[in-house]
Protein backbone atom coordinates (compact mmCIF):
# COMPACT_ATOMS: atom_id res chain seq x y z
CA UNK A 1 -144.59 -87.24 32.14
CA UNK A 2 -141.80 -86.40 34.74
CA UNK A 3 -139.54 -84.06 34.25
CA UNK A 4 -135.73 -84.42 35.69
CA UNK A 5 -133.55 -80.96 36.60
CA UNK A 6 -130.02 -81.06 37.73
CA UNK A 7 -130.12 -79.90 41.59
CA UNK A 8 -127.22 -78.75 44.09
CA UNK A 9 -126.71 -79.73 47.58
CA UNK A 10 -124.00 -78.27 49.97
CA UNK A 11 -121.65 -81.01 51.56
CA UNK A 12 -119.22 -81.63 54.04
CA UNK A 13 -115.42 -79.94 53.38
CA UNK A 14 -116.69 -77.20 51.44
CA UNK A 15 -118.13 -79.06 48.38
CA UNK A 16 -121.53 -79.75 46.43
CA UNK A 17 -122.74 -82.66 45.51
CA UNK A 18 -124.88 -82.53 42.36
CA UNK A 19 -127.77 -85.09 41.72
CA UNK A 20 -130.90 -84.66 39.62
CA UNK A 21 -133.92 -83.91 40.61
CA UNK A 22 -137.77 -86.20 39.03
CA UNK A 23 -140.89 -84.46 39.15
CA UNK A 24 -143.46 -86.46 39.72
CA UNK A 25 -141.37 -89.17 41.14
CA UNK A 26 -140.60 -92.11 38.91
CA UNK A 27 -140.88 -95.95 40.05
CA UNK A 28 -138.00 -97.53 37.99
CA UNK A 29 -139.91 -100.91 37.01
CA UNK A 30 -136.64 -103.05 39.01
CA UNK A 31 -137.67 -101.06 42.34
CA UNK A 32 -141.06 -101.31 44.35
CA UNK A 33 -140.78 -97.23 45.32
CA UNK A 34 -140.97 -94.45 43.84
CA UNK A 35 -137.76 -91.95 43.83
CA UNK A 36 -137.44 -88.47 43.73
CA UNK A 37 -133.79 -88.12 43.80
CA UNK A 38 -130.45 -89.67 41.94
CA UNK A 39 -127.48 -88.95 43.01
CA UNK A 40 -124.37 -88.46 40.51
CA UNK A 41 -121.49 -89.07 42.82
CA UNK A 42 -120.03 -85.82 40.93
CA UNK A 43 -119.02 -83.00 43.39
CA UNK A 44 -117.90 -79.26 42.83
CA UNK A 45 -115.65 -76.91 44.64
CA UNK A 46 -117.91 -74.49 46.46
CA UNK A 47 -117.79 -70.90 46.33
CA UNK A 48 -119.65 -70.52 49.10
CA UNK A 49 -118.22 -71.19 52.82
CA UNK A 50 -120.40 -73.08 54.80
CA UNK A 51 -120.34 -74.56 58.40
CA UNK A 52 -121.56 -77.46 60.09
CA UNK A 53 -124.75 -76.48 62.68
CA UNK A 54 -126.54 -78.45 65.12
CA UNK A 55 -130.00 -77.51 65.18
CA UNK A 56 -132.81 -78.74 67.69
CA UNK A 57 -135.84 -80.60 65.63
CA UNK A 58 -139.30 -78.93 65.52
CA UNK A 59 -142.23 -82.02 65.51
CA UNK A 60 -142.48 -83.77 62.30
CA UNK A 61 -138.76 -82.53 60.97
CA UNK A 62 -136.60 -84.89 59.34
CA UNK A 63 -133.44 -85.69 60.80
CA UNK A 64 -132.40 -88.51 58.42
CA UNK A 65 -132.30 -87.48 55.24
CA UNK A 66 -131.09 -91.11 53.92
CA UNK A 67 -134.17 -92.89 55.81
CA UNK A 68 -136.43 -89.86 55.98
CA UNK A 69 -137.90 -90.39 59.41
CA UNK A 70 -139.64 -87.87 61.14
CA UNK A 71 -138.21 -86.71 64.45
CA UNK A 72 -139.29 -86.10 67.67
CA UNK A 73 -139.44 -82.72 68.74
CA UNK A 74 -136.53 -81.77 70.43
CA UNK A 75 -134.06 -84.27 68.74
CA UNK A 76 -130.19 -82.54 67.88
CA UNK A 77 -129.24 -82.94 64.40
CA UNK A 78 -126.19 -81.33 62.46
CA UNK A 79 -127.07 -79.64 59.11
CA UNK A 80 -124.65 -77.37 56.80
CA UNK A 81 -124.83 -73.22 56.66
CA UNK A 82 -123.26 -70.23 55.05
CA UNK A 83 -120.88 -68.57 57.07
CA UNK A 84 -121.39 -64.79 57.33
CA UNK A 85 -119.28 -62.01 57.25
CA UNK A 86 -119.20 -58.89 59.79
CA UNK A 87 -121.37 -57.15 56.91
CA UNK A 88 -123.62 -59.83 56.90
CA UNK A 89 -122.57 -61.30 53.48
CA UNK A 90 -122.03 -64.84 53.02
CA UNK A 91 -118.06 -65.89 52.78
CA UNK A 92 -116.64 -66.36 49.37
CA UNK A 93 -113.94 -68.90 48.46
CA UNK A 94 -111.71 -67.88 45.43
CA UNK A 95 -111.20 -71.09 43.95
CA UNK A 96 -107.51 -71.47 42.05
CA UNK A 97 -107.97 -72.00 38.30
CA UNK A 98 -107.83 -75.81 38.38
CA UNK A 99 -110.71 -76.14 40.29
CA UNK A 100 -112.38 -73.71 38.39
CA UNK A 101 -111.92 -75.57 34.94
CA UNK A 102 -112.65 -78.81 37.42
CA UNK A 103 -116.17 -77.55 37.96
CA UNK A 104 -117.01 -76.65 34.66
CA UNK A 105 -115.97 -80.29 33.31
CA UNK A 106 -117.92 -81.74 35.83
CA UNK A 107 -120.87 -79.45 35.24
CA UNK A 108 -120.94 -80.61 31.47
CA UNK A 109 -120.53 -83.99 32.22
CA UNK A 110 -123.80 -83.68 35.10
CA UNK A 111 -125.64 -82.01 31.94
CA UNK A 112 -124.80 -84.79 29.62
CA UNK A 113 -126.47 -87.18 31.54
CA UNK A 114 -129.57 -84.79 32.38
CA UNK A 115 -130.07 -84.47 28.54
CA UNK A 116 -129.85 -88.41 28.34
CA UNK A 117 -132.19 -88.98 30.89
CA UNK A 118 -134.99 -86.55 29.65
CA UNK A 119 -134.59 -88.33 26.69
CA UNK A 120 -134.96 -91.96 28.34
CA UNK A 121 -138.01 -90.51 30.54
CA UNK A 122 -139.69 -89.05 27.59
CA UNK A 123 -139.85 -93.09 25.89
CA UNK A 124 -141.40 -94.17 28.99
CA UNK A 125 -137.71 -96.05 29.65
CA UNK A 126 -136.54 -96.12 33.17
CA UNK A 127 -133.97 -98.53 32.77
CA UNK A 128 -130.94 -95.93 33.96
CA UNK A 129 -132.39 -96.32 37.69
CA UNK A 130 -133.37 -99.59 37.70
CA UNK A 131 -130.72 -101.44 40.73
CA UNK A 132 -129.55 -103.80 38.35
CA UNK A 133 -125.60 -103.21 38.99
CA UNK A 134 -126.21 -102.96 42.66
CA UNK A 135 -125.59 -106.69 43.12
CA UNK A 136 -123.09 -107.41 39.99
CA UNK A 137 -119.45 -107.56 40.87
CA UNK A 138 -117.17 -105.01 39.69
CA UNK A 139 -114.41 -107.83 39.31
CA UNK A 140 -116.48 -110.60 37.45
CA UNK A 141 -117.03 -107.87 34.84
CA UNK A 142 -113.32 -106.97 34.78
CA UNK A 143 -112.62 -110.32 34.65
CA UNK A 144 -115.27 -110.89 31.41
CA UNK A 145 -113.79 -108.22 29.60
CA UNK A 146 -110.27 -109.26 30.00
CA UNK A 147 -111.47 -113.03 28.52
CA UNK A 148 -112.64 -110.68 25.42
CA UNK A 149 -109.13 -109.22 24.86
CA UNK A 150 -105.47 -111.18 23.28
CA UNK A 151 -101.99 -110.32 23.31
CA UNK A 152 -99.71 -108.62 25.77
CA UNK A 153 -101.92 -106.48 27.35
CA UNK A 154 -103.80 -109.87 28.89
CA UNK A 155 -101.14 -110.38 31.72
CA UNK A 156 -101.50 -106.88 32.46
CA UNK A 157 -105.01 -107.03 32.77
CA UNK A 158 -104.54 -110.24 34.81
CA UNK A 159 -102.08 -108.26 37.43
CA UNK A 160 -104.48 -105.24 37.56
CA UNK A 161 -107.10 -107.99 38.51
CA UNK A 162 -105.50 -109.42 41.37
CA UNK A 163 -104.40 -106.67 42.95
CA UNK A 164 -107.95 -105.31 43.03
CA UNK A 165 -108.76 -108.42 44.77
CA UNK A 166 -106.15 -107.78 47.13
CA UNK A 167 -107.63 -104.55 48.06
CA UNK A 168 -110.76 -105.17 47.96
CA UNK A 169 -110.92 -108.67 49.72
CA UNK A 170 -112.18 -110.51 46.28
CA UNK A 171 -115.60 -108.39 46.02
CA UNK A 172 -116.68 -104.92 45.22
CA UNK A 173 -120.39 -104.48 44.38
CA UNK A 174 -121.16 -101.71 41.64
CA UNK A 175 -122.77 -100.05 44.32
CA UNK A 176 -120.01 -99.26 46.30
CA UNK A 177 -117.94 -98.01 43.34
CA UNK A 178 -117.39 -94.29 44.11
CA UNK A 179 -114.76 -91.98 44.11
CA UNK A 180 -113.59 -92.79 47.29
CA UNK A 181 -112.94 -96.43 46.57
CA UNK A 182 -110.81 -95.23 43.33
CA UNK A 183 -108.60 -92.60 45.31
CA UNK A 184 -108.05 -95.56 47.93
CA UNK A 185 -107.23 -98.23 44.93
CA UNK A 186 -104.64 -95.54 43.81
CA UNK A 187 -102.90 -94.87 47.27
CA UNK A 188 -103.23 -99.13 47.65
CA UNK A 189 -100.95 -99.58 44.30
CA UNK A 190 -98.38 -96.63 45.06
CA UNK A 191 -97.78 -98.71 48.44
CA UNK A 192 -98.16 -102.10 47.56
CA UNK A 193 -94.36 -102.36 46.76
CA UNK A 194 -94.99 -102.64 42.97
CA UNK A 195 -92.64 -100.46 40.46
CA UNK A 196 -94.51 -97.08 39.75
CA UNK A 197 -94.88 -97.38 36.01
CA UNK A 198 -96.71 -101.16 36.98
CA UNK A 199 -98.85 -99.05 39.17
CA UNK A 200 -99.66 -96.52 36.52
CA UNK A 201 -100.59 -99.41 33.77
CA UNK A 202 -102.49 -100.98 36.14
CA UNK A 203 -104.54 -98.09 37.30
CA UNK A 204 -105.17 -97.12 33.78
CA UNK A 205 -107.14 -100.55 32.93
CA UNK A 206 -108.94 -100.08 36.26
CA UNK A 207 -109.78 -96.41 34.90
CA UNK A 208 -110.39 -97.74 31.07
CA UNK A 209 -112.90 -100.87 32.89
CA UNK A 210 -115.12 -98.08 34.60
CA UNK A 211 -115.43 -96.10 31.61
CA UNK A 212 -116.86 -99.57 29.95
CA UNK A 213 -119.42 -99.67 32.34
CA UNK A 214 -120.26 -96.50 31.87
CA UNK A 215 -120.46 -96.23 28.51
CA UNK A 216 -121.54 -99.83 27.56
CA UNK A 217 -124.68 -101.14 27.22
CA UNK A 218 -126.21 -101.94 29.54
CA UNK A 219 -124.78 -98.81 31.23
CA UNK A 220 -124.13 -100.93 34.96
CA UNK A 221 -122.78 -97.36 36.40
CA UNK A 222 -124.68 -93.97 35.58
CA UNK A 223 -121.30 -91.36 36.72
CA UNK A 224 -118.59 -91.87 34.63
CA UNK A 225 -116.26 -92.32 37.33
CA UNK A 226 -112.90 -92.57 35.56
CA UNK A 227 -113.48 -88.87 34.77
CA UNK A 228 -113.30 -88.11 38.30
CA UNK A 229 -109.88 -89.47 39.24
CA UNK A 230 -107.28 -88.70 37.70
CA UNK A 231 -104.24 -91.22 36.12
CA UNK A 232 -100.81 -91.67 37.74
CA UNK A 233 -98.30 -89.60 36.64
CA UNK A 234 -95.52 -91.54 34.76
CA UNK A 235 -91.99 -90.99 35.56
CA UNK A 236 -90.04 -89.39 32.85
CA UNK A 237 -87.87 -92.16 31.57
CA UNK A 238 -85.93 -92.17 28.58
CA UNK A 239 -88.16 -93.65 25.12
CA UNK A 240 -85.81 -95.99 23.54
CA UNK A 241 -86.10 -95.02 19.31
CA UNK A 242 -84.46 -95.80 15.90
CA UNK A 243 -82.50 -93.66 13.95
CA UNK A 244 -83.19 -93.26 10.56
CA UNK A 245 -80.11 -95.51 9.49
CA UNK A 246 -81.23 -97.99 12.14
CA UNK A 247 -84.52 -98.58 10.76
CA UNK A 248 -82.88 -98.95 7.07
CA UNK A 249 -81.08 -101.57 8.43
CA UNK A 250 -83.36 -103.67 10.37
CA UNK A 251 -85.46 -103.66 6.76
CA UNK A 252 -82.31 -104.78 5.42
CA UNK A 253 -81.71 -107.61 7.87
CA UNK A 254 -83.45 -110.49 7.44
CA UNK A 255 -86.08 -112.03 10.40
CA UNK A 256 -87.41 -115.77 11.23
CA UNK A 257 -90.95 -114.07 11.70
CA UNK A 258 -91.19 -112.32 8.46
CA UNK A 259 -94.64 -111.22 9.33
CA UNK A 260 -93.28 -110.07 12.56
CA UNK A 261 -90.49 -107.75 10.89
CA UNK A 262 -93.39 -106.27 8.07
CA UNK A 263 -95.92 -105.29 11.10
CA UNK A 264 -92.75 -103.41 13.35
CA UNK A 265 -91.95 -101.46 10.04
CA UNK A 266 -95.27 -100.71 9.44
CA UNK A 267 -95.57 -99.32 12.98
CA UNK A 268 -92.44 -97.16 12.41
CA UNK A 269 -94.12 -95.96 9.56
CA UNK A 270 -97.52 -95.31 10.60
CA UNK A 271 -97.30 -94.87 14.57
CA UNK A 272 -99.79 -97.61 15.10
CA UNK A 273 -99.95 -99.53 18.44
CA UNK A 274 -99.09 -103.46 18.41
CA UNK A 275 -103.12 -104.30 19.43
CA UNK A 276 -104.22 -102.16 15.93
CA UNK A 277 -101.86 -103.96 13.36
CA UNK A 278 -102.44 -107.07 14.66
CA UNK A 279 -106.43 -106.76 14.32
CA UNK A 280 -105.97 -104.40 10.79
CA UNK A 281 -108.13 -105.57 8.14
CA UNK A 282 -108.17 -104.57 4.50
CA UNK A 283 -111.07 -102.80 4.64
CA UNK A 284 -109.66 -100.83 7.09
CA UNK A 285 -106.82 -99.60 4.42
CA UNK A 286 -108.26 -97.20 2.18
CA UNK A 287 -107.47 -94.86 -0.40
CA UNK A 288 -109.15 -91.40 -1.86
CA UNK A 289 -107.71 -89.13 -4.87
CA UNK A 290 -107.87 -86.17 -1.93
CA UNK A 291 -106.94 -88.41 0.76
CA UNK A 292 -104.17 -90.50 -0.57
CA UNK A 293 -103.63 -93.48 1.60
CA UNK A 294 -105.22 -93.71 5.31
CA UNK A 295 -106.35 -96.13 7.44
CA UNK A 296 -110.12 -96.01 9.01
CA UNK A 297 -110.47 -97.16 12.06
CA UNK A 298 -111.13 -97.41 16.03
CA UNK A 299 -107.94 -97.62 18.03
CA UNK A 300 -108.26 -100.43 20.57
CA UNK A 301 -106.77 -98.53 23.68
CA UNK A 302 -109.16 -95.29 23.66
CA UNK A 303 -111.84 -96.71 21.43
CA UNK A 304 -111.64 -94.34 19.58
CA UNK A 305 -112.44 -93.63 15.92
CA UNK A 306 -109.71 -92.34 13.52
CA UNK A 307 -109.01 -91.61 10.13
CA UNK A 308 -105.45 -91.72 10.25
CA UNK A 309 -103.18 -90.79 7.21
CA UNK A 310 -100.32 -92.98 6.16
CA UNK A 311 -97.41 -92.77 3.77
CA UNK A 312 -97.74 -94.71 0.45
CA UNK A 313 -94.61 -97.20 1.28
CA UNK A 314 -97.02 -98.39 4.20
CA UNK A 315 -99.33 -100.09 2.07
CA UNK A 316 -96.05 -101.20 -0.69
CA UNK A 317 -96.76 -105.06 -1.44
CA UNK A 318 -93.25 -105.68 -0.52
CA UNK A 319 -93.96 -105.07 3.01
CA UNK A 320 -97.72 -105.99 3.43
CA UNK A 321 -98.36 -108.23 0.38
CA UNK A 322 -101.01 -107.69 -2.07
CA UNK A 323 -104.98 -107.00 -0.95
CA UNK A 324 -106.57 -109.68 -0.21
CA UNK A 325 -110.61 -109.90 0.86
CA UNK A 326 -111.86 -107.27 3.26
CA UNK A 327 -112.38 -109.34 6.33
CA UNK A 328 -108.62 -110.95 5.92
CA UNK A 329 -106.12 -109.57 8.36
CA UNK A 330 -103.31 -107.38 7.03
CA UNK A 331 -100.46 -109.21 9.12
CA UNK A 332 -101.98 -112.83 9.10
CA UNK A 333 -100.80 -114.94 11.88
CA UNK A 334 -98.89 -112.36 13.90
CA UNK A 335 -100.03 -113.21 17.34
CA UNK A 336 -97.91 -112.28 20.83
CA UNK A 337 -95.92 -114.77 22.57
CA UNK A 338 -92.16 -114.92 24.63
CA UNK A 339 -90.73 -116.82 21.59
CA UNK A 340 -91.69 -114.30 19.34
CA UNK A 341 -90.14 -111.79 21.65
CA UNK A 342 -86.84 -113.62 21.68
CA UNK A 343 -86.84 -113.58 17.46
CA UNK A 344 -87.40 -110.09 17.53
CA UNK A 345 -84.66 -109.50 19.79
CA UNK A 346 -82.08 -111.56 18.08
CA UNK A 347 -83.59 -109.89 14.40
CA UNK A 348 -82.46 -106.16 15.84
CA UNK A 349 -79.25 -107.40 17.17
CA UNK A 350 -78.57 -108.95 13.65
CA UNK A 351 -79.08 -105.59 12.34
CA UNK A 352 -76.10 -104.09 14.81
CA UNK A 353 -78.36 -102.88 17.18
CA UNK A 354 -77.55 -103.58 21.01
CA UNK A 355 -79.85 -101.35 22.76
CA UNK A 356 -83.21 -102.73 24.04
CA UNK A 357 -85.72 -102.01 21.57
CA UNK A 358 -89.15 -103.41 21.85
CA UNK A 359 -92.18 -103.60 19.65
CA UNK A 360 -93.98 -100.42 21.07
CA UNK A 361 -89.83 -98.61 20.38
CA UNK A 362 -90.98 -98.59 16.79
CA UNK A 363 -94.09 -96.30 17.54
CA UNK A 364 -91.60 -94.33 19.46
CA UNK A 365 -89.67 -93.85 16.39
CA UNK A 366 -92.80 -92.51 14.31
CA UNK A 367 -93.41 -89.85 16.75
CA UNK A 368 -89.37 -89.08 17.15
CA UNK A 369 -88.96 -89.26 13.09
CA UNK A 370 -92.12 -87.26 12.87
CA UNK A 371 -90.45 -84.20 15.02
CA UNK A 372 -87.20 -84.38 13.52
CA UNK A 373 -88.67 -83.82 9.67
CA UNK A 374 -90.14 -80.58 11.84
CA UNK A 375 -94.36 -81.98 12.00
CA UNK A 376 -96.21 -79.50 14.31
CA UNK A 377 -96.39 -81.77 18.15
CA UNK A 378 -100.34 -81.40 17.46
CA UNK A 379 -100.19 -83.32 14.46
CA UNK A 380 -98.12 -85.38 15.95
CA UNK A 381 -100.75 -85.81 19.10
CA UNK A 382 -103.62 -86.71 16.64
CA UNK A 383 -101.76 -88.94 14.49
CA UNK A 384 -100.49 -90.84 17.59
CA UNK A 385 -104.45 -90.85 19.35
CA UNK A 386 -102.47 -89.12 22.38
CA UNK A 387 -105.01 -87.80 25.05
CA UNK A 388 -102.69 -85.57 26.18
CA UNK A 389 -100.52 -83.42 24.32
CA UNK A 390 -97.88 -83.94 27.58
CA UNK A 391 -97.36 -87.46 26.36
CA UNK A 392 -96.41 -86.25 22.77
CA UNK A 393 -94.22 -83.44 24.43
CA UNK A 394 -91.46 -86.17 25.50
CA UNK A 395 -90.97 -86.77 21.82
CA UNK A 396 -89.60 -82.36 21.64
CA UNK A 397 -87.29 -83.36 23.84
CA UNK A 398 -85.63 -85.99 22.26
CA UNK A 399 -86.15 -84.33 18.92
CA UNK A 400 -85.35 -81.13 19.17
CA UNK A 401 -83.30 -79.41 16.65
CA UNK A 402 -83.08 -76.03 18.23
CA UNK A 403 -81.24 -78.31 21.24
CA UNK A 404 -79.39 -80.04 18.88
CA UNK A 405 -77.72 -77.04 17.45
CA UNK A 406 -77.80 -75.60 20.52
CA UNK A 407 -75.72 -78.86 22.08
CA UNK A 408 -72.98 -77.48 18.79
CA UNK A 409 -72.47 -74.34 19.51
CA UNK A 410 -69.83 -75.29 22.27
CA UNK A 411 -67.90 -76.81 19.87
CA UNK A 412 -65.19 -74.16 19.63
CA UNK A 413 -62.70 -75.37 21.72
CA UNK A 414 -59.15 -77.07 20.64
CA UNK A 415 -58.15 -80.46 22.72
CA UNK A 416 -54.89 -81.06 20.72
CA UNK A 417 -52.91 -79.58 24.07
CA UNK A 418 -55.30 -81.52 26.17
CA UNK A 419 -53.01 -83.81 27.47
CA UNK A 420 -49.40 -82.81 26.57
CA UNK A 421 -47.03 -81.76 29.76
């Protein structure tokens, strides 16, 4: 039975490149050779200083370590070595603390998948080598699991699609997915002439569609590459939110879309995205004597699971009717569409309300409500399935009380002589 270790191999601009290691070989049942070595694509910052050398071949050297042909004696060929010091120690790089927590995320990540594929080897399955995704296109996938999704995040998808056609001429074989190609797809969409916060949304499907392949099954890429690049930044703009007397009078106000008004009060209430109401079931809505009322569930954005509490007007018949069979929908026949849009729009101006609010405002005013009734921000985070507690942090800053009182303290001054002669 082979056995597979996790090796390290100095590269070019003072990195390693990690890749793991069979003993005996393996022949993956899709290939005719054997193979010794797979390569993760994940690098670290190297402690070590190295240098590039060029060394004069010996008879029966290799030169070529991607073909593995023997040279001829006397051949030049450039390999990598330590630099010395004048004691004769090898150079040390202090890496900054970034790149220290950088290696040690991508360590665990390279150990993941050598635990996964001991495992695979010991059931006699091969299938994680086999060259399957070399000839599938990156872009027909995207393009399948975009026909799998509904509602507004389709014409985003749709944009982020095109665009990677644009850079990528129409065609990117799995196998020439690598870091490289994301960092260039990110410099492409910051210089396209596209707003940034389109770039960011964009990049983030293209992130969320490699982690599918990574994670799906099959598995058509073995490094989960959208751990290895990093998101766009956002830029800070303000997050348009109701007040509490706002929100008691848009659930005074009456709406064309009835179903439409329940589901944005029920986001306000609970903090849920548009894409989970409008996919809730009942059997998703539960209730424990030492739970109260929660909702179980996977949120359709990070896929992740959740048990997420909820307050008991959430679930009050008057705003989501009374239980019906498991399977049913909570908000039956709430669907996404421009006309929709407009009925929204024309149900918060009814209600005295002239800013522009939009659906995803409402979750903005769970996670603004939340701070102001004082809720830790890492409650907050979890009950909003944040990723990063930076994201919840723009919610302190609207919220804040200590500002708030802070904002009142320069009230002390007398403007009755303001304007007299």
């Amino acid at each position: 039975m082979s056995r597979v270790k996790l090796r390290e191999k100095p590269i070019k601009g003072n990195l390693i490149s990690l890749y793991y290691d069979y003993y005996p070989p393996v022949k993956p049942s899709a290939i005719s050779t054997e193979t010794r070595r797979e390569f993760t694509r994940l690098v670290l910052y190297s402690e070590k200083e190295y240098k590039v050398k060029t060394m004069v071949s010996q008879e029966g050297r290799r030169t070529n370590r991607q073909t593995g042909k023997l040279s001829k004696a006397g051949n030049k060929y450039e390999t990598l070595v330590p630099v010395f010091d004048k004691n004769g120690k090898i150079k040390r790089r202090k890496l900054t603390n970034e790149e220290i927590r950088y290696n040690q995320d991508t360590r665990d990540q390279a150990r993941e998948g050598l635990v996964k594929r001991q495992g695979m080897l010991n059931r006699g399955d091969h299938s994680f080598l086999e060259a399957k995704a070399k000839d599938t296109d990156f872009i027909s996938y995207v393009e399948a699991i975009t026909s799998n999704r509904s509602g507004s995040t389709v014409d985003g998808w749709n944009s982020f699609i095109n665009h990677l056609k644009k850079y990528s001429a129409g065609s990117v074989p799995f196998s020439t997915l690598t870091r490289q190609f994301c960092e260039g797809f990110k410099k492409y969409l910051l210089t396209v002439g596209i707003a940034h916060n389109s770039a960011v949304t964009y990049y983030n499907k293209f992130k969320a569609a490699l982690r599918e392949a990574y994670t799906g099954d099959p598995q058509l890429i073995t490094t989960d590459l959208s751990a290895l690049t990093a998101a766009i930044p956002e830029d800070k703009k303000h997050r348009e939110h109701l007040s509490d007397e706002e929100l008691q009078a848009l659930i005074n106000t009456p709406c064309e879309l009835p179903q439409l008004k329940c589901a944005a009060i029920f986001s306000a209430l609970t903090g849920l995205r548009w894409g989970d109401i409008e996919k809730m079931t009942w059997k998703e809505l539960r209730f424990t004597e030492s739970y109260q009322n929660h909702i179980v569930y996977t949120t359709q954005k990070t896929k992740k699971a959740d048990v997420h509490p909820i307050p008991a007007s959430a679930v009050s018949p008057d705003l989501i009717g009374e239980r019906r069979r498991p399977d049913d929908k909570v908000f039956e026949g709430l669907f996404y569409s421009s006309e929709n849009n407009k009925i929204m729009h024309k149900w918060i101006k009814a209600a005295g309300i002239e800013r522009k609010i939009v659906f995803h405002s409402f979750r903005h005013t769970y996670g603004t409500l939340q701070k102001q009734r004082g809720v830790d921000m890492f409650v907050i985070k979890k009950g909003m399935t944040h990723t990063d507690i930076r994201t919840t942090e723009d919610y302190a800053a609207i919220a804040d009380p200590a500002r708030r009182a802070a904002a009142d303290l320069m009230d002390t001054f007398d403007f009755s002589k303001l304007n007299k002669k």
